[in-house]
PDB file of N, CA and C in Angstrom:
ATOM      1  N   UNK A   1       0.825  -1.206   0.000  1.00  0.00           N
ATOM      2  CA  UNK A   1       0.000   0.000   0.000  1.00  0.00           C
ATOM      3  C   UNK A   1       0.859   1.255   0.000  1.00  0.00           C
ATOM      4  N   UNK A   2       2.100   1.291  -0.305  1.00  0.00           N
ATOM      5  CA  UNK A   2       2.929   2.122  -0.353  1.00  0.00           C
ATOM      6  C   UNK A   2       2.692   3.309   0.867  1.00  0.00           C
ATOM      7  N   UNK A   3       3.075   2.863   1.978  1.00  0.00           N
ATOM      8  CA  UNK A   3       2.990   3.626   3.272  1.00  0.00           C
ATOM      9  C   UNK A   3       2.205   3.974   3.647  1.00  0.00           C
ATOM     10  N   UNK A   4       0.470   3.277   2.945  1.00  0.00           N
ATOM     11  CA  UNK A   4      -0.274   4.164   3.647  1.00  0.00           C
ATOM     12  C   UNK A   4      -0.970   3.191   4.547  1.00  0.00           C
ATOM     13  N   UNK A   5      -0.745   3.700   5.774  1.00  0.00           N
ATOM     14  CA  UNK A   5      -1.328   3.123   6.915  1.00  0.00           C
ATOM     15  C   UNK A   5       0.242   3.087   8.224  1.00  0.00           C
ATOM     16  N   UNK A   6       1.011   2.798   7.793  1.00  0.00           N
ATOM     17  CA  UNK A   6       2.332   2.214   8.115  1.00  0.00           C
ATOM     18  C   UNK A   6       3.661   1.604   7.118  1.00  0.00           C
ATOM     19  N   UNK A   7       4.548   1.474   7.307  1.00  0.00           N
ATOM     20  CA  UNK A   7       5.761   0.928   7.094  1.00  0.00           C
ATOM     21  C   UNK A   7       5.527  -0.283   6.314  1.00  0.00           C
ATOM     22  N   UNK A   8       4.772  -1.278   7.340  1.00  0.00           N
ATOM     23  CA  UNK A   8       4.769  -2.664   6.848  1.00  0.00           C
ATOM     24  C   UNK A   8       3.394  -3.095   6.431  1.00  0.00           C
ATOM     25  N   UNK A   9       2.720  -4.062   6.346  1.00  0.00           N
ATOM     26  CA  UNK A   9       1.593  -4.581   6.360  1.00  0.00           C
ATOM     27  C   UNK A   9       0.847  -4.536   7.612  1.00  0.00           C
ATOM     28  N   UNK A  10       1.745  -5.714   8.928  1.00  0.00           N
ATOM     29  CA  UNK A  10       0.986  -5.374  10.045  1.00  0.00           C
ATOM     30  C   UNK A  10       0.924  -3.760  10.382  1.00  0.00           C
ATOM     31  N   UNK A  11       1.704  -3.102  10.425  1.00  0.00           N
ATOM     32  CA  UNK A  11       1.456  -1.436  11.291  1.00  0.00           C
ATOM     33  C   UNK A  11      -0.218  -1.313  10.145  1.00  0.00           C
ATOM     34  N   UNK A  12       0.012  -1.592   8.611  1.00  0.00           N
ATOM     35  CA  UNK A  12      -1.091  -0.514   8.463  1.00  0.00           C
ATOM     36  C   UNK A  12      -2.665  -1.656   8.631  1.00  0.00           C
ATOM     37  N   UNK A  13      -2.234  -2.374   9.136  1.00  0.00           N
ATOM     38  CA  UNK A  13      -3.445  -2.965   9.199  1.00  0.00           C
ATOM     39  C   UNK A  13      -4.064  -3.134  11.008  1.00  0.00           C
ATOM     40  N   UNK A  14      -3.275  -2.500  11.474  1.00  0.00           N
ATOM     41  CA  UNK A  14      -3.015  -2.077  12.821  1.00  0.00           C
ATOM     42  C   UNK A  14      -3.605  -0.335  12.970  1.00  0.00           C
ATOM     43  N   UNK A  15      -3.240   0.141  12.277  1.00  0.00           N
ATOM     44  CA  UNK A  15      -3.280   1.924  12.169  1.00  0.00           C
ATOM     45  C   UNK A  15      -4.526   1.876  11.459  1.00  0.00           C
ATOM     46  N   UNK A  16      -5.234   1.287  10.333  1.00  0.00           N
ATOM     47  CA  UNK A  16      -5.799   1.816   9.935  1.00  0.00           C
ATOM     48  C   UNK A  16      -7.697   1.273   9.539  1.00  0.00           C
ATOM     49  N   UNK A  17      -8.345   1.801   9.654  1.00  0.00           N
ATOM     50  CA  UNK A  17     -10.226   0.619   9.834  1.00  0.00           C
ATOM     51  C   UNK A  17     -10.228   0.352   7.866  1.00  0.00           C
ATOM     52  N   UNK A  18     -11.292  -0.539   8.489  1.00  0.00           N
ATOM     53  CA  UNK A  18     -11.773  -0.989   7.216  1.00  0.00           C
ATOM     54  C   UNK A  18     -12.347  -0.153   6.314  1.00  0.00           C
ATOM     55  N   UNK A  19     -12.924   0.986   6.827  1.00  0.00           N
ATOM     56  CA  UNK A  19     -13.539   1.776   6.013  1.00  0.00           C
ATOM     57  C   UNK A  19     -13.066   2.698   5.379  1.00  0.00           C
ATOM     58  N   UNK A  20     -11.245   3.453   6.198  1.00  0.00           N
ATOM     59  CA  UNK A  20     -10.196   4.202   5.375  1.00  0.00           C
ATOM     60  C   UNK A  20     -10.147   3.392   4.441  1.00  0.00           C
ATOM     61  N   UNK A  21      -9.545   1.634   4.577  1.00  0.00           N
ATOM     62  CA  UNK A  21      -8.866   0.724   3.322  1.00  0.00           C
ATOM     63  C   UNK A  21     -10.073   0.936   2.203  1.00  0.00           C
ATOM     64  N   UNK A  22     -10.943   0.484   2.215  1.00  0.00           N
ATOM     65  CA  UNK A  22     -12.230   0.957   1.313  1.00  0.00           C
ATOM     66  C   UNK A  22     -11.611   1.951   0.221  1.00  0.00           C
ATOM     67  N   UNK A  23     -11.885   3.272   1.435  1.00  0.00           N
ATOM     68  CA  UNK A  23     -11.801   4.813   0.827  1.00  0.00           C
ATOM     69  C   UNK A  23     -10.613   4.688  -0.331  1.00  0.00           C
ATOM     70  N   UNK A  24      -9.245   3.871   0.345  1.00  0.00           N
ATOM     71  CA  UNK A  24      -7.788   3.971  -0.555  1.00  0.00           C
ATOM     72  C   UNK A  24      -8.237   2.650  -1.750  1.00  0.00           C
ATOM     73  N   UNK A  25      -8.673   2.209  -1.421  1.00  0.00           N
ATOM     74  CA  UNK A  25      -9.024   0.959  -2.388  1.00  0.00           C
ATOM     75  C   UNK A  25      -9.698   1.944  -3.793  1.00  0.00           C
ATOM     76  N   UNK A  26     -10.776   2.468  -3.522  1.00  0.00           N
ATOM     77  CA  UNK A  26     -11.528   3.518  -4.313  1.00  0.00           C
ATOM     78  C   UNK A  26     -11.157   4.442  -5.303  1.00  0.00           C
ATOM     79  N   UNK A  27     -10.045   4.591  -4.440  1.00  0.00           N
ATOM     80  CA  UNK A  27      -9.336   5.900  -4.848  1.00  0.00           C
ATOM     81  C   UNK A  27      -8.387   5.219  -5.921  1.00  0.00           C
ATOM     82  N   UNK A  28      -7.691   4.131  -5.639  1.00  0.00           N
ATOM     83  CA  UNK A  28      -6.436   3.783  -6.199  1.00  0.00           C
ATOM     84  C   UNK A  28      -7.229   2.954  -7.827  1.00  0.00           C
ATOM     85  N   UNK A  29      -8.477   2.624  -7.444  1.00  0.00           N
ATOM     86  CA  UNK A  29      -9.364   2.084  -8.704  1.00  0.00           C
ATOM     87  C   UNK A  29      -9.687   3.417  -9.706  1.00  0.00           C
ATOM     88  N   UNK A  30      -9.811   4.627  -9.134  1.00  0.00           N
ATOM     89  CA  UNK A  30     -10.299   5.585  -9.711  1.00  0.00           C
ATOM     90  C   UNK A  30      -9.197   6.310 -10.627  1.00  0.00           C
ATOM     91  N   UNK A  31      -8.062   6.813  -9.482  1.00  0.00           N
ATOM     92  CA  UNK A  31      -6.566   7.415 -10.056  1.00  0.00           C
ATOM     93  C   UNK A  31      -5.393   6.428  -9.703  1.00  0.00           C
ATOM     94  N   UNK A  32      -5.664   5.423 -10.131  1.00  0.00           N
ATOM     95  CA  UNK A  32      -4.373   4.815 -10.756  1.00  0.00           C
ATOM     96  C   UNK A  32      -3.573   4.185  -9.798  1.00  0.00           C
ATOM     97  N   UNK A  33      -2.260   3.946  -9.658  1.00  0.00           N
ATOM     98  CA  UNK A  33      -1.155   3.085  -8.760  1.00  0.00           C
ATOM     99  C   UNK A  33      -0.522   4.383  -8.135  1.00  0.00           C
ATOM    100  N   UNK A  34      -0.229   4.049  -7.020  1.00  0.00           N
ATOM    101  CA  UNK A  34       0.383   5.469  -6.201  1.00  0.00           C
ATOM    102  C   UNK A  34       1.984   5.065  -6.377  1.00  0.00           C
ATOM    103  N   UNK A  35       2.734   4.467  -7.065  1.00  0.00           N
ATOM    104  CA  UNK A  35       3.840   3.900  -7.762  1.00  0.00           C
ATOM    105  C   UNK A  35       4.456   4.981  -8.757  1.00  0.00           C
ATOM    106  N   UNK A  36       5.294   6.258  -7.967  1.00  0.00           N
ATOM    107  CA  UNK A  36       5.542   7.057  -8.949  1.00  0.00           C
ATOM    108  C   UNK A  36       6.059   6.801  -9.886  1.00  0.00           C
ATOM    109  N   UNK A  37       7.267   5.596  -9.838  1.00  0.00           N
ATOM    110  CA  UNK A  37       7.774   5.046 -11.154  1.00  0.00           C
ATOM    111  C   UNK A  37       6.687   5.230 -12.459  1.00  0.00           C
ATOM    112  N   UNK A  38       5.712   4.492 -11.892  1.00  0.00           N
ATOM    113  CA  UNK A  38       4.814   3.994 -13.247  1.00  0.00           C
ATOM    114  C   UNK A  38       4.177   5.226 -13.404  1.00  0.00           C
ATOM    115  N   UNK A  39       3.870   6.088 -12.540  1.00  0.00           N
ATOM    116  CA  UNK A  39       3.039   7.707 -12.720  1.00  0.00           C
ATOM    117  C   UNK A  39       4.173   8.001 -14.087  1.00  0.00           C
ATOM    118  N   UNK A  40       4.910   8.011 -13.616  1.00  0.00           N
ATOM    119  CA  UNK A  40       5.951   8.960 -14.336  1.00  0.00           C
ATOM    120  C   UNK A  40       6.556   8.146 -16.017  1.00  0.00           C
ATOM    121  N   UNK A  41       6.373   6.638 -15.612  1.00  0.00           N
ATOM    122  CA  UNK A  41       6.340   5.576 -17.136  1.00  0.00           C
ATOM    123  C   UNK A  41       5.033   5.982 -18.295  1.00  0.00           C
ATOM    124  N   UNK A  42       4.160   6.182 -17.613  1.00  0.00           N
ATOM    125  CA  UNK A  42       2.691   6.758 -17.916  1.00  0.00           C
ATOM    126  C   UNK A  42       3.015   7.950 -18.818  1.00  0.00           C
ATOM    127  N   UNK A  43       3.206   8.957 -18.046  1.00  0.00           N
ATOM    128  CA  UNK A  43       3.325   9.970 -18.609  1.00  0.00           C
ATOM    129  C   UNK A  43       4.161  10.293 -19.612  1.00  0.00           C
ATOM    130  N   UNK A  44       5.375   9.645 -19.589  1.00  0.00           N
ATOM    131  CA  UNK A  44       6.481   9.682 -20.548  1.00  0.00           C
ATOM    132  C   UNK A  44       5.885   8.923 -21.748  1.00  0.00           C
ATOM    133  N   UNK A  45       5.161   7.710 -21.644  1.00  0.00           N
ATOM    134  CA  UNK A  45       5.139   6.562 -22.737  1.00  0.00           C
ATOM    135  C   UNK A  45       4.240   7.805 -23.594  1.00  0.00           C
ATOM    136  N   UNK A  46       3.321   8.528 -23.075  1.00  0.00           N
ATOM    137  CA  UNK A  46       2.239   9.317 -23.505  1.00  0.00           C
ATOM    138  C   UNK A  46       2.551  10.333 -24.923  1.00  0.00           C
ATOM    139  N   UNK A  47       3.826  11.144 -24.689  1.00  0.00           N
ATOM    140  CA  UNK A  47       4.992  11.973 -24.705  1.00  0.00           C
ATOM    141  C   UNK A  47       5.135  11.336 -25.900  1.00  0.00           C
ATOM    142  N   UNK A  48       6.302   9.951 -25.700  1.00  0.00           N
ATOM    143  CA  UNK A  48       6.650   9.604 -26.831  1.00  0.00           C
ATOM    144  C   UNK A  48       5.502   8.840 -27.893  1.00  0.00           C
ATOM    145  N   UNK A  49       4.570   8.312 -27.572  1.00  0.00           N
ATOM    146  CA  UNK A  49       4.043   7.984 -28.816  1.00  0.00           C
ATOM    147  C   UNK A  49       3.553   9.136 -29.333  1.00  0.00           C
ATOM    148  N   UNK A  50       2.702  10.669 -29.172  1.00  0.00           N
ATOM    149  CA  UNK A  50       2.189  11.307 -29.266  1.00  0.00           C
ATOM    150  C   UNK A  50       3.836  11.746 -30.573  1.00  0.00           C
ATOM    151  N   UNK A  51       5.239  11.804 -29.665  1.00  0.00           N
ATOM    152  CA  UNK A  51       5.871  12.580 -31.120  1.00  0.00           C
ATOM    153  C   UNK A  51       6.454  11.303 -31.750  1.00  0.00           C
ATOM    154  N   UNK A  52       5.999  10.234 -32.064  1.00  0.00           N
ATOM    155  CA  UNK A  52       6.293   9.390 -32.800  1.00  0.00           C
ATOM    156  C   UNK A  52       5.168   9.163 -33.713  1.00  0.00           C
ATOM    157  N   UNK A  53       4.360   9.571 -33.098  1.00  0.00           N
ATOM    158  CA  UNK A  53       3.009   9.337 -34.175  1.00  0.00           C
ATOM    159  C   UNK A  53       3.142  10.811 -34.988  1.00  0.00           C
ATOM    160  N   UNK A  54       3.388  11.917 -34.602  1.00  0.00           N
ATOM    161  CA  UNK A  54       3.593  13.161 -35.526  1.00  0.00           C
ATOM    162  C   UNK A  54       4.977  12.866 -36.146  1.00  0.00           C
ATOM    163  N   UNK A  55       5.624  12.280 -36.081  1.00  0.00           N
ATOM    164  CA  UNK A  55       6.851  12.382 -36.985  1.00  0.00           C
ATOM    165  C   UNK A  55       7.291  10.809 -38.083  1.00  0.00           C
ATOM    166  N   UNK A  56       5.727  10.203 -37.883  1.00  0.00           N
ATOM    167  CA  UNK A  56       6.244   8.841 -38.827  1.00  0.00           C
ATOM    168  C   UNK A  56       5.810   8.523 -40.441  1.00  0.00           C
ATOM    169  N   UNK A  57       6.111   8.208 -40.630  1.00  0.00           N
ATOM    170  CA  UNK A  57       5.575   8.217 -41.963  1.00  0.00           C
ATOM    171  C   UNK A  57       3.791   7.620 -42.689  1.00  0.00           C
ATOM    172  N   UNK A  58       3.435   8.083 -43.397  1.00  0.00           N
ATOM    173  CA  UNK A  58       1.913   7.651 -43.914  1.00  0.00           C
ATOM    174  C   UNK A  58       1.953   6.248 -43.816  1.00  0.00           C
ATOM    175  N   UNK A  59       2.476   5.413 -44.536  1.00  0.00           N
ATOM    176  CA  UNK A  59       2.219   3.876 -44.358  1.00  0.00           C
ATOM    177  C   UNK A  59       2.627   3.503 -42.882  1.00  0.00           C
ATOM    178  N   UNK A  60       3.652   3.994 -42.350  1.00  0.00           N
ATOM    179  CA  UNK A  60       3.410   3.270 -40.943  1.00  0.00           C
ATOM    180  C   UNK A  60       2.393   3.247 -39.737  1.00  0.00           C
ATOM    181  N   UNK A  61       1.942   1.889 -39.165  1.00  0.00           N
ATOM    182  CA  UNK A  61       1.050   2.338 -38.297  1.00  0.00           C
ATOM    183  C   UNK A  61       1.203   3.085 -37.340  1.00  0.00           C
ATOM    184  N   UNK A  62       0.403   3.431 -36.715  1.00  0.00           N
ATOM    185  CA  UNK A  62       0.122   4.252 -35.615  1.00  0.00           C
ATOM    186  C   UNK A  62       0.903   3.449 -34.166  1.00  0.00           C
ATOM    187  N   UNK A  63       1.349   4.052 -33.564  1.00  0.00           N
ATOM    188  CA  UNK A  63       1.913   3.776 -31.866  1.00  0.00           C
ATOM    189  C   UNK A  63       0.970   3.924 -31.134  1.00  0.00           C
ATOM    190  N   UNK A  64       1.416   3.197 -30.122  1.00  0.00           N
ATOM    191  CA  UNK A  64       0.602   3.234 -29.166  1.00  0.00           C
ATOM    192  C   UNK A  64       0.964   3.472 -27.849  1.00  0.00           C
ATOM    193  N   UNK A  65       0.144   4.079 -26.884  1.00  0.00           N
ATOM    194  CA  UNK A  65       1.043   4.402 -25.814  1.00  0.00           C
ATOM    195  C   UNK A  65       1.747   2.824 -24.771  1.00  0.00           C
ATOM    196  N   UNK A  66       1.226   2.301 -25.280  1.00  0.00           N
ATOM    197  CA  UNK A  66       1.720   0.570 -24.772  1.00  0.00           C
ATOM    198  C   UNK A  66       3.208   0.424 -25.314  1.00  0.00           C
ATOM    199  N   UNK A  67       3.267   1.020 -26.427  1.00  0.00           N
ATOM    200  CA  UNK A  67       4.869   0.493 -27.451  1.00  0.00           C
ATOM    201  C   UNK A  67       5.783   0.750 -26.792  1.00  0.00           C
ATOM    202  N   UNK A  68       5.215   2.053 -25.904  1.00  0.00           N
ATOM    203  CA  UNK A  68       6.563   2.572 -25.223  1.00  0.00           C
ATOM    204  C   UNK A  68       6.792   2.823 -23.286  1.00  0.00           C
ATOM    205  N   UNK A  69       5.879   2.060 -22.918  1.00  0.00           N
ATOM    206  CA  UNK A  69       6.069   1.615 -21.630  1.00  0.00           C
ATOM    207  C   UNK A  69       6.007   0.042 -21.356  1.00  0.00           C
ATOM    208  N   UNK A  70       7.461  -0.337 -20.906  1.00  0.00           N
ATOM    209  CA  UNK A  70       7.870  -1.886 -20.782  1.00  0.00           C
ATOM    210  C   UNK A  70       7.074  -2.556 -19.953  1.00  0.00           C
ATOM    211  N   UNK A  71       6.402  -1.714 -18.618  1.00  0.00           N
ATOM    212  CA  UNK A  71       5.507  -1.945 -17.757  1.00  0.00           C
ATOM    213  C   UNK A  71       4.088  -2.110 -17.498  1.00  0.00           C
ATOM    214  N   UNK A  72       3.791  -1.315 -18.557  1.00  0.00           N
ATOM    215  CA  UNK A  72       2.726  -1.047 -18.716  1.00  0.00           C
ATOM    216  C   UNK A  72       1.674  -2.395 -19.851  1.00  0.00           C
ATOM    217  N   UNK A  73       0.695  -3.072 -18.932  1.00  0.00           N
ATOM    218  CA  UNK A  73       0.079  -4.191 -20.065  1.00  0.00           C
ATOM    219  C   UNK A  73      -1.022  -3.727 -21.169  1.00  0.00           C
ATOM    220  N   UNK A  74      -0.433  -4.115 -22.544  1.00  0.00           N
ATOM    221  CA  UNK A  74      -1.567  -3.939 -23.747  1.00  0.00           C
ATOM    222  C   UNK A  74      -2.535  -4.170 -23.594  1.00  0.00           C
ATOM    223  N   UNK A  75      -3.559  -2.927 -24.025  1.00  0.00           N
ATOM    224  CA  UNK A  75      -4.578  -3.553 -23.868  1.00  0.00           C
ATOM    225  C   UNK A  75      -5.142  -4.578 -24.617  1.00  0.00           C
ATOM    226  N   UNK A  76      -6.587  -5.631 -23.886  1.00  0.00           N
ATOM    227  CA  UNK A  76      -6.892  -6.583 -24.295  1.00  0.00           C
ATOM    228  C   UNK A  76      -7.630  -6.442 -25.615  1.00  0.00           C
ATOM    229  N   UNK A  77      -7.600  -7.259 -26.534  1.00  0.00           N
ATOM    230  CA  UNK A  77      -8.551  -7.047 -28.063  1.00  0.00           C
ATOM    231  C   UNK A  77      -9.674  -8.054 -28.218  1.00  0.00           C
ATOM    232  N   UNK A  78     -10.474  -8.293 -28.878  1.00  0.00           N
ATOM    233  CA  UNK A  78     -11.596  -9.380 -28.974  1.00  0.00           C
ATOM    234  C   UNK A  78     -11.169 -10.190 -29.833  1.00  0.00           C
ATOM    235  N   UNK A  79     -11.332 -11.731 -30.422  1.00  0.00           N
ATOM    236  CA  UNK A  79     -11.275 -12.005 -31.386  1.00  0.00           C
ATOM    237  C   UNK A  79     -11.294 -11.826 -32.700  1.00  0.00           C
ATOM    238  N   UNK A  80     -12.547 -11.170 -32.667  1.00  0.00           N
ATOM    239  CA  UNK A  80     -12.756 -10.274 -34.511  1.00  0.00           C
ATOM    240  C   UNK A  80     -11.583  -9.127 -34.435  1.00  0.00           C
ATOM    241  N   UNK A  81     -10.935  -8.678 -33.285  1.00  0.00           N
ATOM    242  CA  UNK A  81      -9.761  -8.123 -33.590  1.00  0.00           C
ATOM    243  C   UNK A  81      -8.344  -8.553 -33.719  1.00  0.00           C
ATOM    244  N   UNK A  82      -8.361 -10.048 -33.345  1.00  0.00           N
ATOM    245  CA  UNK A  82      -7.227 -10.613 -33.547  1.00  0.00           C
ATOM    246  C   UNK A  82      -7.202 -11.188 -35.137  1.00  0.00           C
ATOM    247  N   UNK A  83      -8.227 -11.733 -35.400  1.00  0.00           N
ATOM    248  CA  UNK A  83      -8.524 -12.635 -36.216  1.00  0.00           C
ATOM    249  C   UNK A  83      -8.261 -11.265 -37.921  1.00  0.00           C
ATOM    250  N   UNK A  84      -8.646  -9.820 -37.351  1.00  0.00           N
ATOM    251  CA  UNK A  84      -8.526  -9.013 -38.745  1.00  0.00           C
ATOM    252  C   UNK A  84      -6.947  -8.730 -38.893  1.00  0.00           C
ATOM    253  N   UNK A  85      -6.735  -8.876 -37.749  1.00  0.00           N
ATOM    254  CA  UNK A  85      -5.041  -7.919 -37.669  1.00  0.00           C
ATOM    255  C   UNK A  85      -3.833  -9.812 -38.498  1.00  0.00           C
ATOM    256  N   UNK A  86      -4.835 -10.597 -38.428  1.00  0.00           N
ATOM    257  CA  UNK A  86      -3.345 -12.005 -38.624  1.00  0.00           C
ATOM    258  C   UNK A  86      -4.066 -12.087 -40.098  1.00  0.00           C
ATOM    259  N   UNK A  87      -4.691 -11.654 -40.632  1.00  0.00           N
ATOM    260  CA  UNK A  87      -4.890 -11.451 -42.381  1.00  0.00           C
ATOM    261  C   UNK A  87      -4.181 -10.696 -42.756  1.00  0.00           C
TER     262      UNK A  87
END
């Protein structure tokens, strides 16, 4: 939980009720991982596809902000989208 409550697991489960964990549960579903690394992988991957997509050429496809964060998981596709992209 990245310090919130305490140090370790027991302190924050010691320090803190069920109904704060809720509140942080909520929150962390709403805005994201409190993991500045990845805040900051996020934002960068954003960055670069945005000037990779303005600086590539007409036939190449489009980037995605996935291409360029190692951490970050692709999103999922449906079948009728797998099945158009392997033709």
């Amino acid at each position: 939980m990245n310090g919130i409550g305490g140090r370790t697991i027991a302190e924050a489960q010691e320090r803190i009720s069920t109904a704060e964990y809720e509140t942080w549960l909520r929150y962390r579903a709403k805005r994201g991982t409190l993991n500045l690394g990845m805040r900051v992988e996020w934002g960068a991957s954003m960055l670069a596809a945005l000037y990779a997509n303005t600086n590539r050429g007409k036939s190449t496809p489009a980037y995605r902000q996935h291409d360029f964060a190692p951490h970050m998981d692709a999103p999922e596709i449906s079948l009728e989208q797998a099945m158009e992209q392997w033709q």
